[in-house]
N, C-alpha and C. Protein backbone atom coordinates (compact mmCIF):
# COMPACT_ATOMS: atom_id res chain seq x y z
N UNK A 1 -26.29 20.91 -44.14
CA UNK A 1 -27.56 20.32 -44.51
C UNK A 1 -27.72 18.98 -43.80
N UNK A 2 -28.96 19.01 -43.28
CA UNK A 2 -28.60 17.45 -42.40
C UNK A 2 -29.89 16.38 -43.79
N UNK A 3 -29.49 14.89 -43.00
CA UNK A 3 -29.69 14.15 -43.91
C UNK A 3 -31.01 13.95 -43.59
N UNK A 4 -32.21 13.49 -44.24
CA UNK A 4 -33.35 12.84 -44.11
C UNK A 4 -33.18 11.60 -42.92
N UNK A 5 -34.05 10.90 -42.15
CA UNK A 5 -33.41 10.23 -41.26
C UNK A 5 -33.80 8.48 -42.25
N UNK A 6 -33.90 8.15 -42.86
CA UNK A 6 -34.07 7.24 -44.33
C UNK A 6 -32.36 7.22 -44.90
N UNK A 7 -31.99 8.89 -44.89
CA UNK A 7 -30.74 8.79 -45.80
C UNK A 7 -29.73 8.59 -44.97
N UNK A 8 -29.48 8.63 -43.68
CA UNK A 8 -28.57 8.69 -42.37
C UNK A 8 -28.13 7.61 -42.89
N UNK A 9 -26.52 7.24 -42.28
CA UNK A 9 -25.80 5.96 -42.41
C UNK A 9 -26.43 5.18 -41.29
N UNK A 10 -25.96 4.29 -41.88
CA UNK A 10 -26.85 3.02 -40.10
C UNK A 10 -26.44 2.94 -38.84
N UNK A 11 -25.14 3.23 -39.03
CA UNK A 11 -24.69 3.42 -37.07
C UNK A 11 -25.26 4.68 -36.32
N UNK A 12 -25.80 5.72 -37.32
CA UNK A 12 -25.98 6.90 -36.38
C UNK A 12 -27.67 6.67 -36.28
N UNK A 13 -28.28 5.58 -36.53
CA UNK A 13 -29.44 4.86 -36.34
C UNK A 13 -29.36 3.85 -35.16
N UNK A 14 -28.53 3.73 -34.67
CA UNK A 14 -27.82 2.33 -34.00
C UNK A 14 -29.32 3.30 -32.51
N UNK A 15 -29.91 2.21 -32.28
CA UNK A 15 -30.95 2.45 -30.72
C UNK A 15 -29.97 2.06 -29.41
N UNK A 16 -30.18 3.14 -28.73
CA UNK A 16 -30.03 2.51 -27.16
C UNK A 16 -30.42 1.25 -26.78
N UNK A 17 -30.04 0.21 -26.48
CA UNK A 17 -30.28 -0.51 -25.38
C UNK A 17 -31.21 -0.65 -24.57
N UNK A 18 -32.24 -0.92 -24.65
CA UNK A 18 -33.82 -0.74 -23.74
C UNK A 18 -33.35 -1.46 -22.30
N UNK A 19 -32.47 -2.25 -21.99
CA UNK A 19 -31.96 -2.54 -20.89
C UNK A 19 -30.30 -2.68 -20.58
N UNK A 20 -29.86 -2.15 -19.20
CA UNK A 20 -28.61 -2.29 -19.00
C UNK A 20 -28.12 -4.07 -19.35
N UNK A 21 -27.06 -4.01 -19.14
CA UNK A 21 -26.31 -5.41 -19.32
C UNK A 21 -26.55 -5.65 -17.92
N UNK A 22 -26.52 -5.25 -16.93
CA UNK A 22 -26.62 -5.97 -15.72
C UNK A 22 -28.32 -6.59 -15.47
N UNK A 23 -29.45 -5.75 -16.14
CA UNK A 23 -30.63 -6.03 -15.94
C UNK A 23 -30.94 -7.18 -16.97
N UNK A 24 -30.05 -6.78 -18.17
CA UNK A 24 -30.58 -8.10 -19.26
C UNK A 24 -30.04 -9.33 -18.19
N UNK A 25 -28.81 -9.47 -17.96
CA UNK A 25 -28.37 -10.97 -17.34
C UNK A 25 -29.62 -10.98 -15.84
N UNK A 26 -29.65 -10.40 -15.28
CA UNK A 26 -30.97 -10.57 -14.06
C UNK A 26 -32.08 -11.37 -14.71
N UNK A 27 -32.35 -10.83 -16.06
CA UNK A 27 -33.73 -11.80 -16.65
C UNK A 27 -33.46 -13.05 -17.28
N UNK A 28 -32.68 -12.95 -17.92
CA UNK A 28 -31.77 -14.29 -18.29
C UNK A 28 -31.90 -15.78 -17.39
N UNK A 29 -31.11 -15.38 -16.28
CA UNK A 29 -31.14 -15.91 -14.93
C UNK A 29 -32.47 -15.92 -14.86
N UNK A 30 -33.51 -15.02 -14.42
CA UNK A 30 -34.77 -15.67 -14.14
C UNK A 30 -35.49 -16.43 -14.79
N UNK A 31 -35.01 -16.28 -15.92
CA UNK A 31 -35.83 -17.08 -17.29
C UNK A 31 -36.12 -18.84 -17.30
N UNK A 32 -34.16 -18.86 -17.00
CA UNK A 32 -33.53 -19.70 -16.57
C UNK A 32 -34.56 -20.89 -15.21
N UNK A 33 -34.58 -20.01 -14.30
CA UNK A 33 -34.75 -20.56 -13.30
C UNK A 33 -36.87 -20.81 -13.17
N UNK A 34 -37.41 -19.75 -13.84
CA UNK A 34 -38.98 -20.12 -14.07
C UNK A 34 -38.90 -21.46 -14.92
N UNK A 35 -38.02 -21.22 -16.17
CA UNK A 35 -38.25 -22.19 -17.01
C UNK A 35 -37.91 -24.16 -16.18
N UNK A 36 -37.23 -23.95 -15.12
CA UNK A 36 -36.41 -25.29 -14.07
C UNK A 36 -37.59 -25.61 -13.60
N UNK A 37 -38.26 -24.16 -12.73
CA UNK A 37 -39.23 -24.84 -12.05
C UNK A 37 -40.46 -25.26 -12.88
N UNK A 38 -40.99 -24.59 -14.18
CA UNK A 38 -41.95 -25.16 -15.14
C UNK A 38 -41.90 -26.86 -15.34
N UNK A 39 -40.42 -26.74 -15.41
CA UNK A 39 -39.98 -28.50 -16.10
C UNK A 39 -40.49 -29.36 -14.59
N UNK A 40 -39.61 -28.92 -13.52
CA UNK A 40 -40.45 -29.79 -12.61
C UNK A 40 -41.63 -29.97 -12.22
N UNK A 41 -42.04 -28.74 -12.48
CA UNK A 41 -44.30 -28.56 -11.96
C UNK A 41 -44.74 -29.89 -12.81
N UNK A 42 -43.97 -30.21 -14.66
CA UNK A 42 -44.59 -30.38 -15.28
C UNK A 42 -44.23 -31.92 -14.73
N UNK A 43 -42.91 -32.34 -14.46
CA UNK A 43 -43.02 -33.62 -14.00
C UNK A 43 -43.32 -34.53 -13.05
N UNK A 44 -44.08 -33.42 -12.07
CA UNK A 44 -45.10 -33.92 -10.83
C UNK A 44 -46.17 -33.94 -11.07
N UNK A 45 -46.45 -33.21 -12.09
CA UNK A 45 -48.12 -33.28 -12.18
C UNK A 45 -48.19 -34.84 -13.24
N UNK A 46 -46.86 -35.00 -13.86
CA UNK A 46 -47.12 -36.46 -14.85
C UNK A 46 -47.07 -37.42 -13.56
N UNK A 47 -46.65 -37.41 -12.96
CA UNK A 47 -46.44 -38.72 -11.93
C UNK A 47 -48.00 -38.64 -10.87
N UNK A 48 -48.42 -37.11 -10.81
CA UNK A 48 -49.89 -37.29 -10.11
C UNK A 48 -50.91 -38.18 -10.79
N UNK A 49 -50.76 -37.96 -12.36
CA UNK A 49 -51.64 -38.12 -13.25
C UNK A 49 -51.24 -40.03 -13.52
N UNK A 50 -50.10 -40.53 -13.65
CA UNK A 50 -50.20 -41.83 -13.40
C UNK A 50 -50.26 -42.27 -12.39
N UNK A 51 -50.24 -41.83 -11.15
CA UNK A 51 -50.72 -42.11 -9.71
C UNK A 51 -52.87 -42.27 -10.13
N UNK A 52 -52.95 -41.11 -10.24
CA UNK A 52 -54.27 -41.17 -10.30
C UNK A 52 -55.37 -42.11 -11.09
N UNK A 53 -54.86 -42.48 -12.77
CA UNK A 53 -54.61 -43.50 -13.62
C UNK A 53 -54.48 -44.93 -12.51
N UNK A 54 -53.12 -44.85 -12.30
CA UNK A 54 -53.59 -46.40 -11.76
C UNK A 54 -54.38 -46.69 -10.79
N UNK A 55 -54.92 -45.57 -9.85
CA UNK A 55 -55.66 -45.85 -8.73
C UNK A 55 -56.92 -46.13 -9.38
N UNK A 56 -57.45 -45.31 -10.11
CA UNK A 56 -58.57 -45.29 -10.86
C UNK A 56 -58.75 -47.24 -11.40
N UNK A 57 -57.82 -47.16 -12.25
CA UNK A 57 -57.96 -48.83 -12.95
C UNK A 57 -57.97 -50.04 -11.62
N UNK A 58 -57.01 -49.79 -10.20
CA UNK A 58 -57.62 -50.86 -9.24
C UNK A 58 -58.85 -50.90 -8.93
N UNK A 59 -59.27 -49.45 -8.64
CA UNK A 59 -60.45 -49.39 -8.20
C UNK A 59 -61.60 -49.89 -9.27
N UNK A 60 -61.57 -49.88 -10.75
CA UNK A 60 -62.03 -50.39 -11.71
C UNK A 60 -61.99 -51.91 -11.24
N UNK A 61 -60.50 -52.17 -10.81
CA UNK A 61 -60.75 -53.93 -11.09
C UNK A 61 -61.67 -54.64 -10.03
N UNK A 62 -61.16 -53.65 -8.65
CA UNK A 62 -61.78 -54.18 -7.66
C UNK A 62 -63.59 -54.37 -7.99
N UNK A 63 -64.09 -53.08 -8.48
CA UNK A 63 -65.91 -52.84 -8.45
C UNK A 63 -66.24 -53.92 -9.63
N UNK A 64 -65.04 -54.47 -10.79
CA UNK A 64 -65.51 -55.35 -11.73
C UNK A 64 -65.44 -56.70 -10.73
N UNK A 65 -65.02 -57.59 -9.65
CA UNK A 65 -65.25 -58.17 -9.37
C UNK A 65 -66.78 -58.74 -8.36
């Protein structure tokens, strides 16, 4: 008599793996490395943005004179 799949013990429930171990570490690594270059995009665009900031305020001081 087989069991209801509710009444099954839990290991014979146990799922495949939707990815090998060699493909999980491939994404890992990429994760890794999008997430490096995110951090740097994000800290050039802060240094554009106080570049741009202070140009803005000379040019303020200069047209207030």
């Amino acid at each position: 008599m087989r069991l209801l799949p509710f009444l099954r013990p839990r290991r014979e429930q146990r799922a495949r793996p939707l990815l090998s171990e060699d493909k999980r570490q491939q994404l890992i690594e990429a994760e890794g490395k999008f997430t490096e270059a995110l951090a740097d995009h994000a800290v050039k665009m802060d240094w554009a943005r106080r570049i741009a900031l202070d140009t803005l305020e000379k040019l303020d001081e200069r047209h207030a004179k």
